[in-house]
Protein backbone atom coordinates (compact mmCIF):
# COMPACT_ATOMS: atom_id res chain seq x y z
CA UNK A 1 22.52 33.44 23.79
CA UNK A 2 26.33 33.07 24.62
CA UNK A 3 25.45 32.64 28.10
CA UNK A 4 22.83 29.64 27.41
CA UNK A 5 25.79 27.99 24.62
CA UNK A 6 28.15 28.44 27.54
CA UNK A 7 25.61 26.41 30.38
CA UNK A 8 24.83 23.40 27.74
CA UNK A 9 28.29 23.19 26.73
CA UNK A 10 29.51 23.15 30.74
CA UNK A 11 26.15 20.36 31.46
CA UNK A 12 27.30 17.95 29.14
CA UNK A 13 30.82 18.12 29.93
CA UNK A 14 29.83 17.59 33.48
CA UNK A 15 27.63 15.10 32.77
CA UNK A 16 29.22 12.67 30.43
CA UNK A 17 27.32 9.67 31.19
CA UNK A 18 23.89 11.32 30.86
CA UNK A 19 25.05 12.77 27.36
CA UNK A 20 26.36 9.92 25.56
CA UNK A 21 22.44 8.21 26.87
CA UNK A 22 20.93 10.87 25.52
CA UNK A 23 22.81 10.88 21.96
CA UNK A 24 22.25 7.42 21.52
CA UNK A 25 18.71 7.76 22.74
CA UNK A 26 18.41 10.16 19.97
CA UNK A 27 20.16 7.78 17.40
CA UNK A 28 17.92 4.83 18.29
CA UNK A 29 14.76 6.91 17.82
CA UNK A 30 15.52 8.42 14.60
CA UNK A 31 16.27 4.18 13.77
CA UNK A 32 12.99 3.13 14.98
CA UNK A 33 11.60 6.34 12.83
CA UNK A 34 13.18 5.68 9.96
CA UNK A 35 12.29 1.62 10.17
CA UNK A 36 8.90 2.36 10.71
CA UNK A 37 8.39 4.96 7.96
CA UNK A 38 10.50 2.35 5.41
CA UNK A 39 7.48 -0.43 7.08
CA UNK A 40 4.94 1.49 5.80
CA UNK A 41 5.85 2.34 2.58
CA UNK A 42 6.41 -1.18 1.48
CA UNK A 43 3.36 -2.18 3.07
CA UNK A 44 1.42 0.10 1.40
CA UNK A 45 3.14 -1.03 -2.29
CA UNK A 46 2.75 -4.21 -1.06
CA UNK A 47 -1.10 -4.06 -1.02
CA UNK A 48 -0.75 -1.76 -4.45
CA UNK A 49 0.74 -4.99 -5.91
CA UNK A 50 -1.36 -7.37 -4.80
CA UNK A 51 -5.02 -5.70 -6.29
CA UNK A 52 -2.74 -4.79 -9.12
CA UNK A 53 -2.22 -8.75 -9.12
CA UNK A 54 -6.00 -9.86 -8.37
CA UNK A 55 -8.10 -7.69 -10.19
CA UNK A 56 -5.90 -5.69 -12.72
CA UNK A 57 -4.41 -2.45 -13.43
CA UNK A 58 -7.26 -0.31 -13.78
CA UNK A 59 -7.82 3.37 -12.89
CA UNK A 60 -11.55 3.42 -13.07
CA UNK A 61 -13.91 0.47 -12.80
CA UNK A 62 -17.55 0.92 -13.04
CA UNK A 63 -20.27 -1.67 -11.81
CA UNK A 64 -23.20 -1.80 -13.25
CA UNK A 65 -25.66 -4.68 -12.82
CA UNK A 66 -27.83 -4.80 -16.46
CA UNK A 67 -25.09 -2.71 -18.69
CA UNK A 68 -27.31 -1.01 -21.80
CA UNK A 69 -25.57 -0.49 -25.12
CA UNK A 70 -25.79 3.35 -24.61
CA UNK A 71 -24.01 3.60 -21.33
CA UNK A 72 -21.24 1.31 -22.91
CA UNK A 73 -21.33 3.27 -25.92
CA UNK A 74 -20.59 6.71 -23.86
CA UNK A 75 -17.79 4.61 -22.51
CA UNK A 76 -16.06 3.81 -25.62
CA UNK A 77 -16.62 7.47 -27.53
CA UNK A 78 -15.24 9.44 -23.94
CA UNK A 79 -11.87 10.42 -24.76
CA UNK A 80 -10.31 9.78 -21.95
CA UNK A 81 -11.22 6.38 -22.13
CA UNK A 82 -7.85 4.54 -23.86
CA UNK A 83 -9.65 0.92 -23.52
CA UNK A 84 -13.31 -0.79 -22.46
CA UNK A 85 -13.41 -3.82 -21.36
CA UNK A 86 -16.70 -6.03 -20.28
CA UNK A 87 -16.68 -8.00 -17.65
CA UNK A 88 -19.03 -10.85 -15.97
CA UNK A 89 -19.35 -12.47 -13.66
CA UNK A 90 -20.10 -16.38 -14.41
CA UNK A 91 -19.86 -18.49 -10.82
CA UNK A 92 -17.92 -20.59 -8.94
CA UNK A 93 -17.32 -24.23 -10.10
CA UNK A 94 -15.85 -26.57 -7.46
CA UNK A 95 -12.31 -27.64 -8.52
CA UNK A 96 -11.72 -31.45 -7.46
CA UNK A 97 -8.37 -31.75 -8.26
CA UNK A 98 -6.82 -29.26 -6.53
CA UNK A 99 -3.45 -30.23 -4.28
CA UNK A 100 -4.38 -27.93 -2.29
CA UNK A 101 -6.28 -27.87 0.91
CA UNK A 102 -7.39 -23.92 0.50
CA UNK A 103 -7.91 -23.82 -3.41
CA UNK A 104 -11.46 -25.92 -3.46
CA UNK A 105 -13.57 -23.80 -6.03
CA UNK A 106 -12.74 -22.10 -9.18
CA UNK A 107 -14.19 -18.65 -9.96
CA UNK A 108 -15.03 -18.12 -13.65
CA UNK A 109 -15.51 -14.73 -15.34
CA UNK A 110 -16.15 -13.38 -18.92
């Protein structure tokens, strides 16, 4: 093991130029690592945000087309359940005085 210390140690000195490429080829990789790990954790809380933002901070959403007052019943009465709400879905309504060239319709729910 002393011998192998001994060869690296004798390499780099002999090969300066070649060692300080390497070292900050090592540097700028562990940059680019670290940037791109830091890229996709704010992406990711980005997108968190943003359903947070559009359709509420819900752990558990169930669809159901025709709803019956016993499945929203079992709902309510689970005790896990903190809050039910009801949702539907009414339409979309065109919006004519928008200022805004994307923002045409309205969607409506209840």
């Amino acid at each position: 093991m002393k011998i192998m210390h001994r060869l690296t140690v004798k390499g780099l000195k002999m090969n300066k130029s070649r060692t300080i490429a390497t070292f900050a080829a090592i540097a700028l990789s562990m940059t680019l690592i670290t940037i791109i790990a830091n890229t996709v954790v704010g992406l990711k809380e980005s997108i968190y945000d943003f359903y947070i933002k559009r359709d509420g901070n819900y752990d558990v959403s169930f669809v159901m087309k025709e709803p019956t007052k016993e499945n929203i019943e079992k709902l309510r009465l689970n005790r896990d359940a903190e809050e039910v709400y009801l949702c539907q879905d009414i339409g979309v309504v065109p919006f004519t005085d928008s200022k805004s060239k994307f923002r045409e319709n309205i969607f409506i729910k209840s």
